[in-house]
N, C-alpha and C. Protein backbone atom coordinates (compact mmCIF):
# COMPACT_ATOMS: atom_id res chain seq x y z
N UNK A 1 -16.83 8.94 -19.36
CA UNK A 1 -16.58 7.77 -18.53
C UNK A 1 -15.15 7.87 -17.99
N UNK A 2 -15.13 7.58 -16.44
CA UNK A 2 -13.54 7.74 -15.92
C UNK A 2 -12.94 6.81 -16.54
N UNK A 3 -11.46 6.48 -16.33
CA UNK A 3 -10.77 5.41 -16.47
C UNK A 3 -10.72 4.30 -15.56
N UNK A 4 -10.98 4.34 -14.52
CA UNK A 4 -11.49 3.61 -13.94
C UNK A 4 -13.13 2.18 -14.18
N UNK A 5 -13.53 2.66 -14.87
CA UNK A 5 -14.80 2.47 -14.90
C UNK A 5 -14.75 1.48 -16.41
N UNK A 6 -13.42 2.57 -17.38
CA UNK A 6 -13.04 1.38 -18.57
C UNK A 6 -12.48 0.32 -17.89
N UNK A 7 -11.49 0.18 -16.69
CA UNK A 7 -10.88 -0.74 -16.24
C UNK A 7 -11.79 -1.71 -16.71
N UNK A 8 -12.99 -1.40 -15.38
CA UNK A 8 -13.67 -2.12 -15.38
C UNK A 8 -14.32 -3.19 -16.75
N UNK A 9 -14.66 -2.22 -17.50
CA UNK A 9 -15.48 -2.51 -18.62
C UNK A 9 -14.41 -4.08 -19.48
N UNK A 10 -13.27 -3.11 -19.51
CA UNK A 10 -12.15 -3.81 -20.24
C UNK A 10 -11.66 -5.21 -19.45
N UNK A 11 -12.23 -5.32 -18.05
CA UNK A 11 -11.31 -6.37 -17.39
C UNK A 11 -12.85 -7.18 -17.71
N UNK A 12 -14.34 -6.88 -17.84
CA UNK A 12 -15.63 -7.45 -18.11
C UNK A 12 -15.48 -8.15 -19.36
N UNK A 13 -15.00 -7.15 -20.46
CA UNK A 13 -14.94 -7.96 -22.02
C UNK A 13 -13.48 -8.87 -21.83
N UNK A 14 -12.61 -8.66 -20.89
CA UNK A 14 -11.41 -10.16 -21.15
C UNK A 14 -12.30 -11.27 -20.60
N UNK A 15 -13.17 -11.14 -19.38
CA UNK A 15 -13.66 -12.33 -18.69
C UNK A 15 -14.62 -13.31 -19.92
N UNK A 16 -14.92 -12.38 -20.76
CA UNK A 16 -15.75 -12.95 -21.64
C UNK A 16 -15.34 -13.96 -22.70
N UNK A 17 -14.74 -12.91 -23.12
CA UNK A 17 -13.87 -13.84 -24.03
C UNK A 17 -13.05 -14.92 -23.68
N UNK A 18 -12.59 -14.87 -22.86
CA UNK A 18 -12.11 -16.03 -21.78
C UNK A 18 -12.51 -17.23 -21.55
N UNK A 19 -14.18 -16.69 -21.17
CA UNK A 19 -15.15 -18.12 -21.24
C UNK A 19 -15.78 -18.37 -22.18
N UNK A 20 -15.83 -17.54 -23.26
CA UNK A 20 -16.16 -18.07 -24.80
C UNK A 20 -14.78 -18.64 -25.47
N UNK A 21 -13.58 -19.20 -24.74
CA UNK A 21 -12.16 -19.39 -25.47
C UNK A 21 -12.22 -21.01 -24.73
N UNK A 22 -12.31 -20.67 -23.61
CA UNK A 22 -12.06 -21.85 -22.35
C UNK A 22 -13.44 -23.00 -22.86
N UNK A 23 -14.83 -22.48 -22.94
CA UNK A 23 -15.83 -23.34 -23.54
C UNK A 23 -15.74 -23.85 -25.21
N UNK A 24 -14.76 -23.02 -25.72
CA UNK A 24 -14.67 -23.66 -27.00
C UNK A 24 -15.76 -22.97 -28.01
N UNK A 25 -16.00 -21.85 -27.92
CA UNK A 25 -17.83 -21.59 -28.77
C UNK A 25 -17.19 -20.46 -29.46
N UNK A 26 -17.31 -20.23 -31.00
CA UNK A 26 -16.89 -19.43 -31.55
C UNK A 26 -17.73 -17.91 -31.26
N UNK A 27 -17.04 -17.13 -32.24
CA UNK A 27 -17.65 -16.15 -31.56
C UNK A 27 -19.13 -15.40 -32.56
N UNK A 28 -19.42 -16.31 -33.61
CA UNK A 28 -20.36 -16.17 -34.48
C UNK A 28 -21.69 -16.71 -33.71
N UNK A 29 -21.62 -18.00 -32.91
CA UNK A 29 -22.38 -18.82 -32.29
C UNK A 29 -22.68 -18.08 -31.05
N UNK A 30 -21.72 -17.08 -29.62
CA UNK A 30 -21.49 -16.41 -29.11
C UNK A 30 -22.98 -15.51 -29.46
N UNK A 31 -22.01 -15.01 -30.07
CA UNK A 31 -23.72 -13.76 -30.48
C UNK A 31 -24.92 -13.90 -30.62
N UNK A 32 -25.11 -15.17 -31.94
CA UNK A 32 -26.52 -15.69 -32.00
C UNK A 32 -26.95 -16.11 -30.99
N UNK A 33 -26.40 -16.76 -30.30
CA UNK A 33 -27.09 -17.03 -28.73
C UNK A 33 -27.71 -15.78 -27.51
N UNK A 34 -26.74 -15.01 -27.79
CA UNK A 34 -26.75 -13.47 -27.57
C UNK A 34 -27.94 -12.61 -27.42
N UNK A 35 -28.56 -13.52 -29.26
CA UNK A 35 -29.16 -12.52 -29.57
C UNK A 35 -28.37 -11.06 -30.12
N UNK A 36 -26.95 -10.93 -30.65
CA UNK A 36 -26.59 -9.50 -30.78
C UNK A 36 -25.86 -10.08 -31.90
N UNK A 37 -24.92 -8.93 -32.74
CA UNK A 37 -24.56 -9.32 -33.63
C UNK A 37 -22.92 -9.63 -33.66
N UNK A 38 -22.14 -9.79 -34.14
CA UNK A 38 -20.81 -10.76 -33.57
C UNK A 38 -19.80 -9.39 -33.80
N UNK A 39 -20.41 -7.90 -34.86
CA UNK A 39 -19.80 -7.11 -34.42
C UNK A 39 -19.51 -6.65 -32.77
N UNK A 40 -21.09 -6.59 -32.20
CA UNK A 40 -21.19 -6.04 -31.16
C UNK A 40 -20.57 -6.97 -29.95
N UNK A 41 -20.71 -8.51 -30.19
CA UNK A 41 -19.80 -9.19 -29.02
C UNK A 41 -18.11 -8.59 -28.79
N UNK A 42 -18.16 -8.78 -30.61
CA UNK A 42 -16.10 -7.96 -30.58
C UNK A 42 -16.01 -7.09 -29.72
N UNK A 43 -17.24 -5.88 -30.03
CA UNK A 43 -16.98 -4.40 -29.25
C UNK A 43 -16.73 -4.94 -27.59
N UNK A 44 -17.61 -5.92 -27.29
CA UNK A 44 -18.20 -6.04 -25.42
C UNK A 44 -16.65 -6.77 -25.11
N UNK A 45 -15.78 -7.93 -25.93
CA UNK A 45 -14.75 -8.53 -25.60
C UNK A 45 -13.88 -7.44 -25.43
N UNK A 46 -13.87 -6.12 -26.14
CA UNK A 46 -12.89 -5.06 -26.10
C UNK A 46 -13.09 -4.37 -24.82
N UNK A 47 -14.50 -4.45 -24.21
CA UNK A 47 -15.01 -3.68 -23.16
C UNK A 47 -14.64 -2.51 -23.80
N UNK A 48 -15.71 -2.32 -24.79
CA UNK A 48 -15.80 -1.01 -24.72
C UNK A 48 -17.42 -0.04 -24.51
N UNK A 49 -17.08 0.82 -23.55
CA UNK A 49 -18.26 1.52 -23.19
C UNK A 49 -19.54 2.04 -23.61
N UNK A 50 -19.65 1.93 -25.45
CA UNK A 50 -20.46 2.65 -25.82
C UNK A 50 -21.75 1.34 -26.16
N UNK A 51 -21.01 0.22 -25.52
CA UNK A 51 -21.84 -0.78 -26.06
C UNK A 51 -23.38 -0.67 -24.46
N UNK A 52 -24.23 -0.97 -24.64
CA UNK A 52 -25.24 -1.29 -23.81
C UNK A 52 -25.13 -2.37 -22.59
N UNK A 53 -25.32 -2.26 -21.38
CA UNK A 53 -24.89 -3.24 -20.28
C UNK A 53 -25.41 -4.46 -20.67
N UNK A 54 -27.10 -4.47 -20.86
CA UNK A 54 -28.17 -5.31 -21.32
C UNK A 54 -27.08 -6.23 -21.95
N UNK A 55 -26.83 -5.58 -23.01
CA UNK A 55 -25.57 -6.59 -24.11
C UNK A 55 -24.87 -7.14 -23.22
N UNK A 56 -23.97 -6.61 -22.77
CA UNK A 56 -23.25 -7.48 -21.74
C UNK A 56 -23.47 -8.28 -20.96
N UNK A 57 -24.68 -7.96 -20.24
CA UNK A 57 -25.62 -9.59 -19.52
C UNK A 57 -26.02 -10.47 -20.53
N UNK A 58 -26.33 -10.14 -21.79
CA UNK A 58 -27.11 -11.23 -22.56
C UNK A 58 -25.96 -12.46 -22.86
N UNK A 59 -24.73 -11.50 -23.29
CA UNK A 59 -23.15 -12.30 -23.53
C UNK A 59 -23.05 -13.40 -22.53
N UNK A 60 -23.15 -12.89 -21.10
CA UNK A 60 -22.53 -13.52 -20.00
C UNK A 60 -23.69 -14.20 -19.42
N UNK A 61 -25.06 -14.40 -19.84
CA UNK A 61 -25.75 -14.97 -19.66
C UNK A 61 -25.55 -16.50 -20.67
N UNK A 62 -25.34 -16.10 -21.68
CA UNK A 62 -25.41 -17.08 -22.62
C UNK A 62 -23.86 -17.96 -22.62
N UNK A 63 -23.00 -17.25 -21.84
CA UNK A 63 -22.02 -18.07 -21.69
C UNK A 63 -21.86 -18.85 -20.18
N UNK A 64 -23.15 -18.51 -19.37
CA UNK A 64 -22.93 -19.18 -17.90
C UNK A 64 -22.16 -18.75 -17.26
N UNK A 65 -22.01 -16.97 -17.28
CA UNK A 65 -21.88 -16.27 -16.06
C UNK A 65 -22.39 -15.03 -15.90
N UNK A 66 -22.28 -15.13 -14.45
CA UNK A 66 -23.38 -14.09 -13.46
C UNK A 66 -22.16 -12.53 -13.25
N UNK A 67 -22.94 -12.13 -13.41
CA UNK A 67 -22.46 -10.48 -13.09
C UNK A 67 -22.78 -10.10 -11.74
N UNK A 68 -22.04 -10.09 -11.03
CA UNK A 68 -22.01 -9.77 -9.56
C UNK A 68 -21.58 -8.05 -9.17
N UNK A 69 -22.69 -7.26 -8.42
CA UNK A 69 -22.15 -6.01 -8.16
C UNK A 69 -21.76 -6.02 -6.85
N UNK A 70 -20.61 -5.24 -6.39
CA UNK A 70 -20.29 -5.08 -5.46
C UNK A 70 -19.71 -3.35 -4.58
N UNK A 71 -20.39 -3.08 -3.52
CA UNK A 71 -19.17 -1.72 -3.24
C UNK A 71 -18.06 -1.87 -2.22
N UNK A 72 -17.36 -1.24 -3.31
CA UNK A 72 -15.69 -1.20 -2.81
C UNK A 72 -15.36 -0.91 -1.67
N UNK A 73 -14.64 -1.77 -0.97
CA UNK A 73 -14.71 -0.96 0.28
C UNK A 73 -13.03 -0.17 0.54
N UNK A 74 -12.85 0.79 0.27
CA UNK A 74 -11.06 1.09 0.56
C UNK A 74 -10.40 0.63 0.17
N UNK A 75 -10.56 0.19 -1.24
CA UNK A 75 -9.18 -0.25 -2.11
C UNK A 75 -9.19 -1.83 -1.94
N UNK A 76 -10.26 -2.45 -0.58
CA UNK A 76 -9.52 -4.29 -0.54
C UNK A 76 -10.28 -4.77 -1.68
N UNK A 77 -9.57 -6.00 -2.15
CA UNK A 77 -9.75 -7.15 -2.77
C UNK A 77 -11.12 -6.99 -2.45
N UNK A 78 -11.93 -7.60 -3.83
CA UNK A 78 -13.30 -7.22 -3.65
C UNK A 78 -13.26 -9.07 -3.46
N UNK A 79 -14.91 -9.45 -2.71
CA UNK A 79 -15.33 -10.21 -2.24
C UNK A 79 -16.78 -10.67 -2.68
N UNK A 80 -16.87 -12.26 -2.65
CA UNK A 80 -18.85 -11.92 -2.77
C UNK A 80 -19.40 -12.34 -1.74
N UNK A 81 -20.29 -11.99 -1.37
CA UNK A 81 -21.44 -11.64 -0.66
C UNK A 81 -21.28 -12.70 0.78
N UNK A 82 -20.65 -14.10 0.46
CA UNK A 82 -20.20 -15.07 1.93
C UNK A 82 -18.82 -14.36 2.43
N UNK A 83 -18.12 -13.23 1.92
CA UNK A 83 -17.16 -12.86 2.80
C UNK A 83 -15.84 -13.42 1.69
N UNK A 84 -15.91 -14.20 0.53
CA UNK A 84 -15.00 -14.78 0.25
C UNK A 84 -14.46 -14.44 -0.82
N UNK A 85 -12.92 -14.54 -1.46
CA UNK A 85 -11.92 -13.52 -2.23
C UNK A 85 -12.96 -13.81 -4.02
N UNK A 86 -13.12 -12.79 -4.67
CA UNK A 86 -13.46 -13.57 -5.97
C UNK A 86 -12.75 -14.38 -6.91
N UNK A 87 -12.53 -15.15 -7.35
CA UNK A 87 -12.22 -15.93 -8.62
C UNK A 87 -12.30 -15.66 -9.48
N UNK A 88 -10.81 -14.73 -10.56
CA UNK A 88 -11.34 -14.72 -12.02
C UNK A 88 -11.42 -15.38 -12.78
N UNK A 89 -11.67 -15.73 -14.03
CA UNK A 89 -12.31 -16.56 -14.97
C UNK A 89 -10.85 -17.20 -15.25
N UNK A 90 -10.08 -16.25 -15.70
CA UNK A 90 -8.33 -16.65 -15.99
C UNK A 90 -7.55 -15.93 -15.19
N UNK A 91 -6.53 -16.70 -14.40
CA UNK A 91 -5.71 -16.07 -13.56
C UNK A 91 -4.39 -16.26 -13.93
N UNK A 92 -4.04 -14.21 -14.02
CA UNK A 92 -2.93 -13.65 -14.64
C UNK A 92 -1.54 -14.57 -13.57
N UNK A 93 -0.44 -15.25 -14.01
CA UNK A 93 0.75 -15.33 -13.57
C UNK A 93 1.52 -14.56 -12.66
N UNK A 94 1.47 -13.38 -13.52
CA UNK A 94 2.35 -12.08 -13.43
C UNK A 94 1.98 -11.60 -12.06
N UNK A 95 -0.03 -11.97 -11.14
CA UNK A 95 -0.22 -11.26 -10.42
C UNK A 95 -0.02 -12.16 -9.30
N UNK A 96 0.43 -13.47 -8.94
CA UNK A 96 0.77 -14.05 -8.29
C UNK A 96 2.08 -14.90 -8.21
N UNK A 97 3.05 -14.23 -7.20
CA UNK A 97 4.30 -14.56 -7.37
C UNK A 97 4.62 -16.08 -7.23
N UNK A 98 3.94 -16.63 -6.28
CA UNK A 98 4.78 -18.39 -6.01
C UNK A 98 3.99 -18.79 -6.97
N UNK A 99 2.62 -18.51 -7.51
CA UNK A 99 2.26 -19.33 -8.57
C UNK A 99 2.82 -19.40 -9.54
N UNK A 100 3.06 -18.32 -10.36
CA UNK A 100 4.25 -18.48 -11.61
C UNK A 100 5.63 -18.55 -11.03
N UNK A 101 6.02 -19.05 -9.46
CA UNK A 101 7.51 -19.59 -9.79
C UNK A 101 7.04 -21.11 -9.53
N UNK A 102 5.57 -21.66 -9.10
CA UNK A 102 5.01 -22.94 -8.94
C UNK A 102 4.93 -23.26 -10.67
N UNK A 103 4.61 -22.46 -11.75
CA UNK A 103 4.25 -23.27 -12.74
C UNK A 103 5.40 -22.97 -13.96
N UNK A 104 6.69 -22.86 -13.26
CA UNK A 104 8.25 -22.83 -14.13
C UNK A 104 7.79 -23.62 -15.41
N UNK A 105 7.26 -25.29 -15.18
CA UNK A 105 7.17 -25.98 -16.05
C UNK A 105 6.15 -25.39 -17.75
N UNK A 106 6.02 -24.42 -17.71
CA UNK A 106 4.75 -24.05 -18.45
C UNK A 106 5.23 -22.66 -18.51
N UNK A 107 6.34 -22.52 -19.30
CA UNK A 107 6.85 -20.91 -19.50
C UNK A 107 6.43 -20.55 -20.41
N UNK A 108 5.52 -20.80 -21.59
CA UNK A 108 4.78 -20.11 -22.31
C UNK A 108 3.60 -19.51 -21.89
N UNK A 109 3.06 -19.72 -20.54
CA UNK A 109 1.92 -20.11 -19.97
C UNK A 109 1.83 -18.43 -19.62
N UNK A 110 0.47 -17.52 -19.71
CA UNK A 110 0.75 -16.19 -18.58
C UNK A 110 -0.66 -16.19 -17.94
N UNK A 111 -1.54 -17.30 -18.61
CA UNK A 111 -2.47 -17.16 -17.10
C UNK A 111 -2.93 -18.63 -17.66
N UNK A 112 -3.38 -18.89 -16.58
CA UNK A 112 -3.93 -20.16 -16.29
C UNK A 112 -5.60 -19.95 -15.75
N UNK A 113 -6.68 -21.20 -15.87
CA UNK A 113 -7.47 -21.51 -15.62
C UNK A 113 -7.61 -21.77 -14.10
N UNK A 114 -8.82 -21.82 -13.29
CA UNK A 114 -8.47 -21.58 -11.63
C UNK A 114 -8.24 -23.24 -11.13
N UNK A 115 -8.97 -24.04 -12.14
CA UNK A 115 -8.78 -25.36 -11.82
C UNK A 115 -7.59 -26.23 -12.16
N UNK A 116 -6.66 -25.26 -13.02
CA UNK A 116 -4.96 -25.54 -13.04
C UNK A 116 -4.42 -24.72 -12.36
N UNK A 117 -4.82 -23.82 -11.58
CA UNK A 117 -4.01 -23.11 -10.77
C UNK A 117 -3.93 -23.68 -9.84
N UNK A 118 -5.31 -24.27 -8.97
CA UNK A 118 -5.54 -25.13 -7.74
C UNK A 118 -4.67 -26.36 -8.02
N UNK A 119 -4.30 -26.92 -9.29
CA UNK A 119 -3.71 -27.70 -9.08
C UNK A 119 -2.14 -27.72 -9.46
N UNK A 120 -1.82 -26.79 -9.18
CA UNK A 120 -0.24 -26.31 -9.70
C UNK A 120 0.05 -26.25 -8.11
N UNK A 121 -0.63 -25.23 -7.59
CA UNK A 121 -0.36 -25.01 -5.89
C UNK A 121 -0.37 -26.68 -5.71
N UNK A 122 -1.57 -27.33 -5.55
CA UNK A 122 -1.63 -29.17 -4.67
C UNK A 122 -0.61 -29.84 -5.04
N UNK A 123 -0.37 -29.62 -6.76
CA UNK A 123 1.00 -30.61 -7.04
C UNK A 123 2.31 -30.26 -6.45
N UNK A 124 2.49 -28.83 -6.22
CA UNK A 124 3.56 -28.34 -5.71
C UNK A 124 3.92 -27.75 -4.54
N UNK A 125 3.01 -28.44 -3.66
CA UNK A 125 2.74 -27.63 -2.14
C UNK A 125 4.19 -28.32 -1.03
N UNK A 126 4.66 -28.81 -1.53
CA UNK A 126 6.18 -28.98 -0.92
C UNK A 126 7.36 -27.67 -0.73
N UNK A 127 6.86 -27.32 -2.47
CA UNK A 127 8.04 -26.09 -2.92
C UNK A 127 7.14 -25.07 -2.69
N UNK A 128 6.04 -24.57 -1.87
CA UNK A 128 5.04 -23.83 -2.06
C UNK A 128 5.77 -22.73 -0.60
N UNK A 129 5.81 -21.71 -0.40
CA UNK A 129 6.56 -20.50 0.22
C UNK A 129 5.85 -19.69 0.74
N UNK A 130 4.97 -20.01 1.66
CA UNK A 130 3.77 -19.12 2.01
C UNK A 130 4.11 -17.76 2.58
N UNK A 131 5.45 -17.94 3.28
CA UNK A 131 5.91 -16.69 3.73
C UNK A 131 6.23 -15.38 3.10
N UNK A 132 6.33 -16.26 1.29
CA UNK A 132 6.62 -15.22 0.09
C UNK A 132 5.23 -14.90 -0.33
N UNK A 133 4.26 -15.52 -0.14
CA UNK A 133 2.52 -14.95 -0.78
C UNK A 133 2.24 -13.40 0.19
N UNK A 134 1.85 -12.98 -1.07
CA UNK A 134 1.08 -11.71 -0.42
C UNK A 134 -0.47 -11.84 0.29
N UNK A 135 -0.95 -11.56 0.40
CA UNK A 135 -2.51 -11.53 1.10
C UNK A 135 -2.95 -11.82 0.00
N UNK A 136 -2.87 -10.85 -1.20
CA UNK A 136 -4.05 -11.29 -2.13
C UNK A 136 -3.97 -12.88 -2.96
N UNK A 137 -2.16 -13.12 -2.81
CA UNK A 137 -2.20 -14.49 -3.60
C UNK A 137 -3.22 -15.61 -2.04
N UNK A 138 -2.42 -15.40 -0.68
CA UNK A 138 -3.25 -16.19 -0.17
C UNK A 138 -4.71 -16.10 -0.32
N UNK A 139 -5.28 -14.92 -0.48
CA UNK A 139 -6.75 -15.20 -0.13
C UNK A 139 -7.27 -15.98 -1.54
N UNK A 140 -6.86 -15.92 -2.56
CA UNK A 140 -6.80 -16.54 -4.32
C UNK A 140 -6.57 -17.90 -3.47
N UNK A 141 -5.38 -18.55 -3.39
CA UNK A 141 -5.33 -20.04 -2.72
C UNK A 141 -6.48 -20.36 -2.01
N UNK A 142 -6.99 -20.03 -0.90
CA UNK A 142 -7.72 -20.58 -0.12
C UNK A 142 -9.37 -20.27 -0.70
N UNK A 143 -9.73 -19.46 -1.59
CA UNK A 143 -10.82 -19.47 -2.73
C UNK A 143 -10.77 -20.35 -3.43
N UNK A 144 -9.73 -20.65 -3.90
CA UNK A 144 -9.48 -22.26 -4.80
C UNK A 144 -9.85 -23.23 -4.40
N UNK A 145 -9.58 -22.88 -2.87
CA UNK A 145 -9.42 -24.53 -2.42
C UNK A 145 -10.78 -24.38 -2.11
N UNK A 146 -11.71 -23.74 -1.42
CA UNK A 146 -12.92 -23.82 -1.02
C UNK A 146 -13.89 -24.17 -1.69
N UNK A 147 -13.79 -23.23 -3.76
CA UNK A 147 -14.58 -22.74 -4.37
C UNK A 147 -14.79 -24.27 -4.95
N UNK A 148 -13.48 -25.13 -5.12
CA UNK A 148 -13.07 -26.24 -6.26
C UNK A 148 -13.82 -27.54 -5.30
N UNK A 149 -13.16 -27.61 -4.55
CA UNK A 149 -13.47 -28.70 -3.66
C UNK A 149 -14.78 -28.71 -2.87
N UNK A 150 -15.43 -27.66 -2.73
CA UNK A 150 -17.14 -27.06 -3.00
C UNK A 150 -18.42 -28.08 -3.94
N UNK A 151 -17.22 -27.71 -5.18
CA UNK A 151 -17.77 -27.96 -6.40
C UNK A 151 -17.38 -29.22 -7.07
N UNK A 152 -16.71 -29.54 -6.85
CA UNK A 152 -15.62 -31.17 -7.07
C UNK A 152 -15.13 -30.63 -8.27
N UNK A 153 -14.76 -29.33 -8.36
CA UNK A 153 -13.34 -28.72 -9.62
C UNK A 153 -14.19 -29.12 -10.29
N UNK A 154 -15.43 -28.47 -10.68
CA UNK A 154 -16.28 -28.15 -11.80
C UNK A 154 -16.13 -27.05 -12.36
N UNK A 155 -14.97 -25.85 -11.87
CA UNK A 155 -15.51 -24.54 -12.49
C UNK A 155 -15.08 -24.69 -13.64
């Protein structure tokens, strides 16, 4: 397996664990729901490869999310299927600059949830620097705003 492909795997088992952390569901309960055993969830949170995909849908089935495939097109920001930026489950600080200088207040903080991110940008859209966002933080903002206010900030 390339390294690439662990990326992948490895950025699949953080999303998981993420929404088994964010929903509150241990990870004994996790599995039985699963159907698998709470060794094998550990292995899928590690993303590691030798585990079965199946497993990995059953995880992300049982935690209320969809596995979306997509092909890459030249390196851009991948997208789903209406044209629009994806949303990760937890969004890293580090990868968006005005957002972590928007959420100073919360310096223990290194990623946030998308429905405190949307609202870190709204509370702080005074001090907000669009000229300093890169493409990928804008296209993240305007997914927020679409995805949340879509949904009435249900995600």
């Amino acid at each position: 397996m390339n390294s690439e492909n662990t990326k992948h795997l490895h950025f699949l088992g953080q999303q998981i664990r993420s929404r088994r952390k964010e929903l509150g569901v241990s990870a004994v309960v996790t599995a039985e729901a699963s159907g698998l055993s709470r060794v094998t969830l550990h292995r899928i949170e590690k993303g590691e490869p030798s585990v079965a995909m199946g497993s990995y849908l059953s995880v992300a089935t049982a935690l209320g999310l969809t596995i979306d495939v997509h092909i890459a097109k030249d390196g851009s920001e991948q997208q789903n299927s209406e044209g629009q930026h994806m949303i990760p489950v937890r969004i890293k600080l580090v990868d968006y600059p005005q957002l972590r200088t928007l959420a100073w207040h919360i310096p223990e903080a290194t990623e946030v949830t998308p429905v405190e991110a949307l609202a870190i940008y709204e509370r702080n859209e005074r001090h907000l620097e669009e000229n300093k966002m890169n493409v990928r933080e804008k296209q993240l903002l305007e997914a927020l705003r679409s995805a949340l206010r879509e949904r009435g900030r249900d995600v």
